[in-house]
PDB file of N, CA and C in Angstrom:
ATOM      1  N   UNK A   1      -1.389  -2.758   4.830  1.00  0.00           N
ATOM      2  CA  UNK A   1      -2.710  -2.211   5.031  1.00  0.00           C
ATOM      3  C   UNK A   1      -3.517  -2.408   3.746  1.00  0.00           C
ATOM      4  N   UNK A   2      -4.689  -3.086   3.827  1.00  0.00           N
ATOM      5  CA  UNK A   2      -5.596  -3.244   2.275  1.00  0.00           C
ATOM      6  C   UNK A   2      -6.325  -1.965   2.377  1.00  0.00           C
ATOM      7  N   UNK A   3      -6.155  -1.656   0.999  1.00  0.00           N
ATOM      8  CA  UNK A   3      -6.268  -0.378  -0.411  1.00  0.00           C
ATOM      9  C   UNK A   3      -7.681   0.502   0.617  1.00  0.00           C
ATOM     10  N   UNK A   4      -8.676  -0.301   1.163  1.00  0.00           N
ATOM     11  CA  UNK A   4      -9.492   0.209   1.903  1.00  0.00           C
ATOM     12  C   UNK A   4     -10.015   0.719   3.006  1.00  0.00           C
ATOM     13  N   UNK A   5      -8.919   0.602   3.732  1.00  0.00           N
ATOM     14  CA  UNK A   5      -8.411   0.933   5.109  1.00  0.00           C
ATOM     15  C   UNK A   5      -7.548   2.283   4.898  1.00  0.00           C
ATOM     16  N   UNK A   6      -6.592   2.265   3.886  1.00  0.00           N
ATOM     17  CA  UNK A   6      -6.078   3.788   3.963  1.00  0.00           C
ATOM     18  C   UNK A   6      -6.792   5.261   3.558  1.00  0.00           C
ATOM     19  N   UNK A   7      -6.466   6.332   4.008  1.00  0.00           N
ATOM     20  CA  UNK A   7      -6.511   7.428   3.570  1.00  0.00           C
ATOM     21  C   UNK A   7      -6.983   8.069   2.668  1.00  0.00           C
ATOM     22  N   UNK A   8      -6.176   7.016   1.568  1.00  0.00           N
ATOM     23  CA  UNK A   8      -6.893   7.265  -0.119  1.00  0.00           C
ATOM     24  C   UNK A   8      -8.364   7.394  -0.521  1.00  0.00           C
ATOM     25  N   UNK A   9      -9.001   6.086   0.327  1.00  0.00           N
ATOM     26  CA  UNK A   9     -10.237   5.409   0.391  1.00  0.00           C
ATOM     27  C   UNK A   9     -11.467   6.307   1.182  1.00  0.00           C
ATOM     28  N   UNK A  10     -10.540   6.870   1.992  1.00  0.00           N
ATOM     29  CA  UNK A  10     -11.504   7.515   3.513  1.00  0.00           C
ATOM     30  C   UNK A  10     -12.729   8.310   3.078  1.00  0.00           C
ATOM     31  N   UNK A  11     -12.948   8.529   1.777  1.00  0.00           N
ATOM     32  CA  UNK A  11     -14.203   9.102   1.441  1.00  0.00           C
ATOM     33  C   UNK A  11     -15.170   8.152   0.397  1.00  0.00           C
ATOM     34  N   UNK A  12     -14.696   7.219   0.850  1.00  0.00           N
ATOM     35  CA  UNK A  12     -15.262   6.197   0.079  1.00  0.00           C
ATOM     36  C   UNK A  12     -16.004   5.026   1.187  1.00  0.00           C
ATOM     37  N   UNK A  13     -16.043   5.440   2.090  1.00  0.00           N
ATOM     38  CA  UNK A  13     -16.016   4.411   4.102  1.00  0.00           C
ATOM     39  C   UNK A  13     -17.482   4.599   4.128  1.00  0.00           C
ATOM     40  N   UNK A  14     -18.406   3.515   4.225  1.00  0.00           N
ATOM     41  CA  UNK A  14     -19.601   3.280   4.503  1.00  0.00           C
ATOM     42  C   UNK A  14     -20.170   4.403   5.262  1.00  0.00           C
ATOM     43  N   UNK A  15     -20.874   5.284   4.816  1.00  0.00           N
ATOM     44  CA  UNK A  15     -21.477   6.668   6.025  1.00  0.00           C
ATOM     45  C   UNK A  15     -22.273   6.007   7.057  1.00  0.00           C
ATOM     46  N   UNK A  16     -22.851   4.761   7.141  1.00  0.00           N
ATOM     47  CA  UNK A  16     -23.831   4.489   8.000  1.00  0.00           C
ATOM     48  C   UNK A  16     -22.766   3.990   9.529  1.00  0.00           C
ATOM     49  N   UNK A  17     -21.390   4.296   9.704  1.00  0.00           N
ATOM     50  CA  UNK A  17     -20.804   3.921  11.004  1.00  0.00           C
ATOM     51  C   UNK A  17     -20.666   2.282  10.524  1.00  0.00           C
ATOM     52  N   UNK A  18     -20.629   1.764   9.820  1.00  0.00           N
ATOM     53  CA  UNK A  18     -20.366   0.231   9.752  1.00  0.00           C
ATOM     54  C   UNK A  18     -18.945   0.031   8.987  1.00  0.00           C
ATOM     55  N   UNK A  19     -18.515  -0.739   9.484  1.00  0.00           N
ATOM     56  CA  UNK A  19     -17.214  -0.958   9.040  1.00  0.00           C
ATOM     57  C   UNK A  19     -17.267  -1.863   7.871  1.00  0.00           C
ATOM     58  N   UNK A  20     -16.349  -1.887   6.649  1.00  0.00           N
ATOM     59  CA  UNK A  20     -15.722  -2.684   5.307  1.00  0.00           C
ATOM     60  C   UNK A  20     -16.146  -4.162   5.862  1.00  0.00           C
ATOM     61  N   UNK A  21     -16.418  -5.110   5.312  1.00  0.00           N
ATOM     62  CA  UNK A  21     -16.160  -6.296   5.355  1.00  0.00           C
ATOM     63  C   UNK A  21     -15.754  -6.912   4.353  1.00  0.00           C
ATOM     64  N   UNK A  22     -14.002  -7.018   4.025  1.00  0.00           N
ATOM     65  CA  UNK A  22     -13.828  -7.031   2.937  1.00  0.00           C
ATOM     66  C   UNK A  22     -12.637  -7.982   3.146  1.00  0.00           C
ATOM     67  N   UNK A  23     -12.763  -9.528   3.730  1.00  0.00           N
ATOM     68  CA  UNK A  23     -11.982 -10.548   3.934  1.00  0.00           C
ATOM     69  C   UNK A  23     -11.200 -11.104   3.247  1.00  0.00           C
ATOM     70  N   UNK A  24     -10.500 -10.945   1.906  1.00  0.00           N
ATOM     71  CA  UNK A  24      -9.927 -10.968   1.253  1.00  0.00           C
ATOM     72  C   UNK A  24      -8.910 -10.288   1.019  1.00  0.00           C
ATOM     73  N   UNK A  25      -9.537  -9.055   1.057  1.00  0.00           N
ATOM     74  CA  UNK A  25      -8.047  -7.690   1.068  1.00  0.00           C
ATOM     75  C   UNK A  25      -7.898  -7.829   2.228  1.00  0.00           C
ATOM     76  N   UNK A  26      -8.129  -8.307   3.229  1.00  0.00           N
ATOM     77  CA  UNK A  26      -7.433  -8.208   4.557  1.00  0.00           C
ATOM     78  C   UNK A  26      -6.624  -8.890   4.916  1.00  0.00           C
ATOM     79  N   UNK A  27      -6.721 -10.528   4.412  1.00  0.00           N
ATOM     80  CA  UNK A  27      -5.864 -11.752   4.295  1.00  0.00           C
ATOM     81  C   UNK A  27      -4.655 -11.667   3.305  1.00  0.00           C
ATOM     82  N   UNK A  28      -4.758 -10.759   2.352  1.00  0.00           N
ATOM     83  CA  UNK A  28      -3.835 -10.400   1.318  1.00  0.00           C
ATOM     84  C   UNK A  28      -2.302  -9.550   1.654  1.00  0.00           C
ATOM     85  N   UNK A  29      -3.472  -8.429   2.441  1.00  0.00           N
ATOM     86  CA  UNK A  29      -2.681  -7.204   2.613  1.00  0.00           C
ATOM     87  C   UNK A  29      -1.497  -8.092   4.173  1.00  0.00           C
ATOM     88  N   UNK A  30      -1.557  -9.404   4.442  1.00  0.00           N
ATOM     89  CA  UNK A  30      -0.622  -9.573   5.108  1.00  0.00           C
ATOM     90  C   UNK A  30       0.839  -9.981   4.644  1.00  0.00           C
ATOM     91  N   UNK A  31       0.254 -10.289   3.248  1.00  0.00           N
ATOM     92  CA  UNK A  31       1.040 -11.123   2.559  1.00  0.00           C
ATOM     93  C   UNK A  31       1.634 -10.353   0.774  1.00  0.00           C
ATOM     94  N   UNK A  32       1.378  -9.168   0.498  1.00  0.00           N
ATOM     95  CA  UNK A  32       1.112  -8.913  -0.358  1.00  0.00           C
ATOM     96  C   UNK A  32       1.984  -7.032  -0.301  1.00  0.00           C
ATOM     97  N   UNK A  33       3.038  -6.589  -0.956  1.00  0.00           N
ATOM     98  CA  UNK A  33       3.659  -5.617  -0.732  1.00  0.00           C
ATOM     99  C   UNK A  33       3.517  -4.438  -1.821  1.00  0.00           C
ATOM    100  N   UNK A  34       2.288  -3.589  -1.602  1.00  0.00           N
ATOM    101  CA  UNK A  34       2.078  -2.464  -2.445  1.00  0.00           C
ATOM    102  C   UNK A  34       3.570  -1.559  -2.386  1.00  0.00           C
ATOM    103  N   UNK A  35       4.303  -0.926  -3.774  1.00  0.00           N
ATOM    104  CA  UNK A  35       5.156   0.036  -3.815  1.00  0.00           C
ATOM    105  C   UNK A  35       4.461   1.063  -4.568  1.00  0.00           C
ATOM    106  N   UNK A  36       4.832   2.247  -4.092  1.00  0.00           N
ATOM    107  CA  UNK A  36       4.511   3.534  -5.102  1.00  0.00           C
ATOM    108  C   UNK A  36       5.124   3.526  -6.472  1.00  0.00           C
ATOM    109  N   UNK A  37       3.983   3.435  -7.382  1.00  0.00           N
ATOM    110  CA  UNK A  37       4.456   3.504  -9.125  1.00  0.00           C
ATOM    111  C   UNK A  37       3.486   4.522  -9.599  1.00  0.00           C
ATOM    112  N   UNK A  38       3.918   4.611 -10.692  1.00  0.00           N
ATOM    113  CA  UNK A  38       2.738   5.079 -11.278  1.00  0.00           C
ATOM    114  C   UNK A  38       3.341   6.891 -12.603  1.00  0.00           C
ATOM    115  N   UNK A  39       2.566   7.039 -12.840  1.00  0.00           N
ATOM    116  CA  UNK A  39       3.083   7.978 -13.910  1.00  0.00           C
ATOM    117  C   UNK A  39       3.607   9.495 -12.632  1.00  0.00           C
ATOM    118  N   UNK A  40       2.838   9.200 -11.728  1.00  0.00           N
ATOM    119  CA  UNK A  40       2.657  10.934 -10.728  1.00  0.00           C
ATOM    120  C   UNK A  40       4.317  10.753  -9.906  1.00  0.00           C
ATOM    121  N   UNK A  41       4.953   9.827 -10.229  1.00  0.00           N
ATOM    122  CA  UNK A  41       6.527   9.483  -9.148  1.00  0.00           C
ATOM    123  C   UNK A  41       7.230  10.182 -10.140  1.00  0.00           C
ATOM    124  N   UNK A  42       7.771  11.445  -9.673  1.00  0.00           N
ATOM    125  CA  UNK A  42       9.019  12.069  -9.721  1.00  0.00           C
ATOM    126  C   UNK A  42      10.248  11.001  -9.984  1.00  0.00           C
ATOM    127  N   UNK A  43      11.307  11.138 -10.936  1.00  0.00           N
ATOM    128  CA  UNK A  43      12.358  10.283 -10.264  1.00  0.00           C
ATOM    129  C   UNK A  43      13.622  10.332  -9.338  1.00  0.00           C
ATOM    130  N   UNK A  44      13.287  10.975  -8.711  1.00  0.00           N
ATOM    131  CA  UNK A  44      14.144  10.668  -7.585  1.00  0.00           C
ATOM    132  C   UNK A  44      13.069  10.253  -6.815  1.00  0.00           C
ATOM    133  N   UNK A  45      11.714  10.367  -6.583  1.00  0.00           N
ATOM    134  CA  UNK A  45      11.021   9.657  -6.039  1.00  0.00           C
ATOM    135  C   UNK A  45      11.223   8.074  -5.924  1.00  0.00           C
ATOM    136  N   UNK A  46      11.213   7.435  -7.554  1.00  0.00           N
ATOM    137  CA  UNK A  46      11.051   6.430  -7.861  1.00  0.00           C
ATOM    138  C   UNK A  46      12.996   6.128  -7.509  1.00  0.00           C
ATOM    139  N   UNK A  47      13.598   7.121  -7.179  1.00  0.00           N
ATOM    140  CA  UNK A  47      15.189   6.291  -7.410  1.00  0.00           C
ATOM    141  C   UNK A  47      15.236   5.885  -5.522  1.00  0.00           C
ATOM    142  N   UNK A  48      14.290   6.438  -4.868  1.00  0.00           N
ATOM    143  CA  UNK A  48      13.944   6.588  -3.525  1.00  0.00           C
ATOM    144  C   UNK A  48      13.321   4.767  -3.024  1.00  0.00           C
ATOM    145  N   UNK A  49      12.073   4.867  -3.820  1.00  0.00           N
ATOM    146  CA  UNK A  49      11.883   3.237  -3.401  1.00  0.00           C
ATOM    147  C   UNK A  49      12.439   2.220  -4.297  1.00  0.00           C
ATOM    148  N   UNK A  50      12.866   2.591  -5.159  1.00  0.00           N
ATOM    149  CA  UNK A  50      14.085   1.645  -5.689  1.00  0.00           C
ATOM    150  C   UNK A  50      15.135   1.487  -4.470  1.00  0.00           C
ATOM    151  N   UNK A  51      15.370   2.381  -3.840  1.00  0.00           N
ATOM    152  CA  UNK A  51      17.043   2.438  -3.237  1.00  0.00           C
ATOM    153  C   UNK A  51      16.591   1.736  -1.895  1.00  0.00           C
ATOM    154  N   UNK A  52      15.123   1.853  -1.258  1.00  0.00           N
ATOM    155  CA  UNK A  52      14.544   0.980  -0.278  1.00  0.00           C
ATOM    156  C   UNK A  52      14.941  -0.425  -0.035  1.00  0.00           C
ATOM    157  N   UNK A  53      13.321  -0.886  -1.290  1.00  0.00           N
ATOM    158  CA  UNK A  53      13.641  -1.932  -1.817  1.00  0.00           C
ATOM    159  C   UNK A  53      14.787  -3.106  -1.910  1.00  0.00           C
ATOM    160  N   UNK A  54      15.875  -2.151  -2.241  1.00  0.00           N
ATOM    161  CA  UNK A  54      17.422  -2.698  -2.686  1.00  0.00           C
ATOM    162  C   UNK A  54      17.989  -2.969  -1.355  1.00  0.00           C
ATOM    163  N   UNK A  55      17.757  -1.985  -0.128  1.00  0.00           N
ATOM    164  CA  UNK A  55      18.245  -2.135   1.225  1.00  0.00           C
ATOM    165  C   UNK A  55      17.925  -3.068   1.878  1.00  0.00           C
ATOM    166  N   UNK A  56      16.620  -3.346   1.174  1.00  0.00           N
ATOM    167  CA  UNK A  56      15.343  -4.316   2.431  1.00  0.00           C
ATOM    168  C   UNK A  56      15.643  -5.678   2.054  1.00  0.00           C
ATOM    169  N   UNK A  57      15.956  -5.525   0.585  1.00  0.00           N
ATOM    170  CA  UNK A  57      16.196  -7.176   0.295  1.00  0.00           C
ATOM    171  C   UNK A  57      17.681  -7.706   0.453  1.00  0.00           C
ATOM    172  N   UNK A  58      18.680  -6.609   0.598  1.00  0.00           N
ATOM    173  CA  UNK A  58      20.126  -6.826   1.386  1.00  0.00           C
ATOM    174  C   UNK A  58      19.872  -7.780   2.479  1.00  0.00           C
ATOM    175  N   UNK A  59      19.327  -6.406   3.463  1.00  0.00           N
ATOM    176  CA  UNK A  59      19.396  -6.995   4.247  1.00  0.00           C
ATOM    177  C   UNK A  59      18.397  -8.854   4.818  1.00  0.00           C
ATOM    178  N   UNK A  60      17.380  -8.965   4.238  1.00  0.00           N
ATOM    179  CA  UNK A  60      16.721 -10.249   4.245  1.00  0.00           C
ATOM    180  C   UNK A  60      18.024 -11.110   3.969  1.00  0.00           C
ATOM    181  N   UNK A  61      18.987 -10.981   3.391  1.00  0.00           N
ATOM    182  CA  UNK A  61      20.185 -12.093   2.852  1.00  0.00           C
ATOM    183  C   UNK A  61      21.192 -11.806   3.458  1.00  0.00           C
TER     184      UNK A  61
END
């Protein structure tokens, strides 16, 4: 999902009823895998999508 389409963003959404036109993050976000980082991740948070991650790319192999 591109950065502008989620939740985060939702008060940031054009008030006039018109939707983003933002063709780039949209072509991206197909191809392109945001993980949660950042200083606010707990660690067991961070030992959480680490331990994902580690599953997801198992299994791809």
């Amino acid at each position: 999902m591109p950065p502008h389409r989620s939740k985060a963003y939702a008060d940031l959404q054009p008030r006039d009823g018109k939707d983003w036109s933002l063709p780039i993050a949209e072509a991206l976000s197909a191809s392109v895998l945001s993980l949660p980082m950042g200083p606010h991740l707990q660690l067991d948070q961070a030992r959480l999508v680490a331990d994902v991650v580690a599953r997801s790319v198992e299994e791809l192999n």
